[in-house]
Protein backbone atom coordinates (compact mmCIF):
# COMPACT_ATOMS: atom_id res chain seq x y z
CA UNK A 1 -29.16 -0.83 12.08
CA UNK A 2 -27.66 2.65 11.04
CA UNK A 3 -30.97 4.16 9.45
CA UNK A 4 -32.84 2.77 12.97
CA UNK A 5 -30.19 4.33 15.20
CA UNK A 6 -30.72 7.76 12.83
CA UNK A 7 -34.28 8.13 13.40
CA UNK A 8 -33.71 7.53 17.21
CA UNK A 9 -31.58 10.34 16.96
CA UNK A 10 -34.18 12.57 15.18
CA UNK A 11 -36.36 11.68 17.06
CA UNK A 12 -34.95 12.24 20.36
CA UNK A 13 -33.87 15.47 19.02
CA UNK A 14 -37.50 16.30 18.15
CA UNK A 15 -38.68 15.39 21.94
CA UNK A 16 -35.63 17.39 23.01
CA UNK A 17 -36.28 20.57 21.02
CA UNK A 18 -40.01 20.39 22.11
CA UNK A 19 -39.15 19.76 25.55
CA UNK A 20 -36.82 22.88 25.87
CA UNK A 21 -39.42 25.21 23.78
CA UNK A 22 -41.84 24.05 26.13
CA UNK A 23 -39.87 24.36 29.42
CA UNK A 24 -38.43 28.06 28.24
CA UNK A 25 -41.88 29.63 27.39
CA UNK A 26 -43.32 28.02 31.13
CA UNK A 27 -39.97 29.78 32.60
CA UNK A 28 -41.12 33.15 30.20
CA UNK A 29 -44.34 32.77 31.76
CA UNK A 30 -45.74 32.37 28.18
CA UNK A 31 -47.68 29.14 29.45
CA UNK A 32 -49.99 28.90 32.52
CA UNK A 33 -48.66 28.50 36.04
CA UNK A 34 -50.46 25.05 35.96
CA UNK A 35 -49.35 24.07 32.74
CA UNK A 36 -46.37 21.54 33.34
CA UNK A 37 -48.36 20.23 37.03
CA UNK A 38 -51.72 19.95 34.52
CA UNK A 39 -49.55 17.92 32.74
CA UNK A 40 -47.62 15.42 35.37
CA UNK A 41 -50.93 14.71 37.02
CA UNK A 42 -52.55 13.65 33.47
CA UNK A 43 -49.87 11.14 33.42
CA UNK A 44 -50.21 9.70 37.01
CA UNK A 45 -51.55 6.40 36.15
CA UNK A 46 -51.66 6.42 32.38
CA UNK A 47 -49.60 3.45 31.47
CA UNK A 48 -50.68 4.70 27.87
CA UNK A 49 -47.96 7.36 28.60
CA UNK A 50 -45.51 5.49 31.01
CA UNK A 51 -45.27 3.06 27.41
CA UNK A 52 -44.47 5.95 25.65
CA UNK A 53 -42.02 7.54 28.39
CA UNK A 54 -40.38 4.02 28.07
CA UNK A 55 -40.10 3.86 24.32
CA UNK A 56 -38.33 7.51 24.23
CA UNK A 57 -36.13 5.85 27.01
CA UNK A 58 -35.27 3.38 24.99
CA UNK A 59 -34.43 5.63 22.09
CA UNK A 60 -32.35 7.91 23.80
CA UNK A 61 -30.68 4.62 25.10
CA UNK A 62 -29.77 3.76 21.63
CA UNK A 63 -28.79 6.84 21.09
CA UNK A 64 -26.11 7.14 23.58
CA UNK A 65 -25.02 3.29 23.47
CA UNK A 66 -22.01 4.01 20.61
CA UNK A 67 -20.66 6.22 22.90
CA UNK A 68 -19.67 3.57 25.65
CA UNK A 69 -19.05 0.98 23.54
CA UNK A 70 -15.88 0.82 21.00
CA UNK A 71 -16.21 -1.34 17.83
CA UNK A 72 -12.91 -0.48 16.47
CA UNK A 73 -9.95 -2.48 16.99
CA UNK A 74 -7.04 -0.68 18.39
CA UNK A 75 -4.24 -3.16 17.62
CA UNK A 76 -4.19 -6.96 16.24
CA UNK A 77 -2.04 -10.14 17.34
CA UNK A 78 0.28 -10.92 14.98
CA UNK A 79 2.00 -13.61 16.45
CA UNK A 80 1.57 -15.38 20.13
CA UNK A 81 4.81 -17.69 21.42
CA UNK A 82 5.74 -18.84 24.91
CA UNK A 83 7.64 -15.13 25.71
CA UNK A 84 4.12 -13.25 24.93
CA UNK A 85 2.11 -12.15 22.35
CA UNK A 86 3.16 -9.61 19.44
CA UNK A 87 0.67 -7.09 18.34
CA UNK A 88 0.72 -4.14 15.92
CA UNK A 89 -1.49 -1.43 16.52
CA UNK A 90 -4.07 0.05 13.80
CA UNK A 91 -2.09 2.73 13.19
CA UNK A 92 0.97 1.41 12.02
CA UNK A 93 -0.83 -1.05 10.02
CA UNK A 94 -2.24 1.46 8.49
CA UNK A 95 0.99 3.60 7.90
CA UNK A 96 2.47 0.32 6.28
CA UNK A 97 -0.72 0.60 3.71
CA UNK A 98 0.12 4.18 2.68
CA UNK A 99 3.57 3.59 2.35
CA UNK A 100 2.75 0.48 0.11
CA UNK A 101 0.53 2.06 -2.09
CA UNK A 102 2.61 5.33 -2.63
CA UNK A 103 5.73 2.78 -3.24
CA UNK A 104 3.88 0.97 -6.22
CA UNK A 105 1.15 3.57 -7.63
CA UNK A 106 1.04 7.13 -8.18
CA UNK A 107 -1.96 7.05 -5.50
CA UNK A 108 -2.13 10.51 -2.96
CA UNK A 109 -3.73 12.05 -0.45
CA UNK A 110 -4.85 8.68 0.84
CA UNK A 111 -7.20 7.50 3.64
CA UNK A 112 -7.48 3.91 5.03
CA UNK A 113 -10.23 2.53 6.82
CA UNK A 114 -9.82 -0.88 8.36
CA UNK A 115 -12.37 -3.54 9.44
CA UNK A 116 -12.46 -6.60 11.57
CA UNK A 117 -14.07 -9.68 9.57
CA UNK A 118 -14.90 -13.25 10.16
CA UNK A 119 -12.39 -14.15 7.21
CA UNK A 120 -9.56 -11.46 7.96
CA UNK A 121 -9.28 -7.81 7.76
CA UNK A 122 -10.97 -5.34 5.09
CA UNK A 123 -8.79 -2.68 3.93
CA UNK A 124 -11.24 0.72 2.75
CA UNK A 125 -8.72 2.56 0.65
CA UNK A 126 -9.80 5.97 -0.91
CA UNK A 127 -7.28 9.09 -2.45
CA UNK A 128 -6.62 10.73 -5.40
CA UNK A 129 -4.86 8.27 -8.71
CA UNK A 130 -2.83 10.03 -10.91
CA UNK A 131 -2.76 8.69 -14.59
CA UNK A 132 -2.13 7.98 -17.64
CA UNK A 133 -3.04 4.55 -17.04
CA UNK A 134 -6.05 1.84 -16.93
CA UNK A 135 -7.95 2.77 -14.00
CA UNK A 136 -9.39 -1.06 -13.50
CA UNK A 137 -5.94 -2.52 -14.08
CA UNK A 138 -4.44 -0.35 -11.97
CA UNK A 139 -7.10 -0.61 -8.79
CA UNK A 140 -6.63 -4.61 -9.13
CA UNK A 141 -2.88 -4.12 -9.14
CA UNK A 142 -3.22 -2.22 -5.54
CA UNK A 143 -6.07 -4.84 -4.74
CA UNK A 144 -3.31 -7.71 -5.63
CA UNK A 145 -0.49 -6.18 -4.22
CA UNK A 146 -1.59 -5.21 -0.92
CA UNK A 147 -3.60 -8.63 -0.25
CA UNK A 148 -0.15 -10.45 -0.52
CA UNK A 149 1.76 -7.46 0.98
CA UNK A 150 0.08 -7.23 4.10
CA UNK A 151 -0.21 -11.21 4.26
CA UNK A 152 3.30 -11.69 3.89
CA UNK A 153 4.68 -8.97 6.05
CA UNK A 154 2.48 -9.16 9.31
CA UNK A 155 1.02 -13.04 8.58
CA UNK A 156 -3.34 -11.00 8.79
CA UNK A 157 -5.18 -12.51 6.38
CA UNK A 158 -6.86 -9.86 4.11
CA UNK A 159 -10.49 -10.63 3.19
CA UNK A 160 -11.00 -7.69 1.00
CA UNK A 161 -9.33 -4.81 -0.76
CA UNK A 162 -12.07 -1.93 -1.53
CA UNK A 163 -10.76 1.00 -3.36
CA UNK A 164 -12.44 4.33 -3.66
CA UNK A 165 -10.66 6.78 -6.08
CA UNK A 166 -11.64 10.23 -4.86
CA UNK A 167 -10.37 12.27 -8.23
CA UNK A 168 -8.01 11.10 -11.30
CA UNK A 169 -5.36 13.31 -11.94
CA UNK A 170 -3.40 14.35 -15.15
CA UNK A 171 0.32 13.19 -15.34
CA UNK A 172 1.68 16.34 -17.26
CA UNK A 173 5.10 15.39 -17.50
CA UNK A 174 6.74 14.02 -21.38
CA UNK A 175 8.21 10.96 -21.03
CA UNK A 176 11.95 11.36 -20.90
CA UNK A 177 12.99 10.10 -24.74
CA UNK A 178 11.18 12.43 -26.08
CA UNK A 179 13.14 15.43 -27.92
């Protein structure tokens, strides 16, 4: 659906760009006087180009429609009892995730993106890993961790843990027994 709703947008660009061109050389007196009537009375009665008129429509419709609508959730219910319901907003969930992850792993400058699913939530988690250390081991640990962490602490079931490591960086520090 996201390549479709890209070439709308080019497209409607395109028609855009070539309307204004058009419109500022007629108002430049570039084109003839009769040029944009010539063109309005070729299209009285052309359902040729009232379909066409009706795809761009359509298009520009598409293009516009993310704007009004909001896919994101802005808070979940974490718990619902007789005195009202308990929600934590998106925010603080995520917070909760950084704080996590910079507890157990040398993990910084991180970003998380998270998703409504059928199953439960998906966590997107992307920043810079600082090693020495197994890379794999280490992403499943965080995968683990913050499955059961998040479970246990707000009761959301996690469907999926995806980790993007943006750059690996050198621990340059000795251990401390060494002399």
């Amino acid at each position: 659906m996201k390549i479709i709703q890209n070439i709308f947008s080019f497209l409607t660009a395109l028609v855009l760009i070539v309307l204004t061109i058009t419109l500022s050389l007629y108002s430049f007196g570039l084109l003839s006087a009769n040029f944009i009537p010539d063109l309005i009375s070729t299209s009285y009665n052309n359902w040729q180009i009232a379909v066409v008129y009706l795809v761009f429509l359509f298009m520009s419709l598409l293009v516009i429609y993310p704007y009004f609508t909001d896919k994101k959730f802005k808070s979940t219910r974490l718990l619902t009892s007789e005195s009202g319901d308990i929600t934590i907003t998106i925010s603080a969930l995520s917070n909760l995730i950084k704080d996590r992850v910079k507890e157990k792993e040398k993990f910084d400058n991180i970003k998380v993106k998270l998703e409504e699913m059928e199953a439960g939530l998906k966590i997107i988690l992307s920043g810079d890993l600082t090693v020495p250390g197994d890379l794999p081991a280490i992403s499943e640990n965080i995968q683990q961790d913050l499955k059961s962490y998040i479970t246990k602490t707000t009761g959301i079931e996690v469907e999926k843990v995806q980790i993007r490591i943006d750059d690996v960086k050198k621990d340059n520090k000795l251990p401390k027994n060494v002399e």
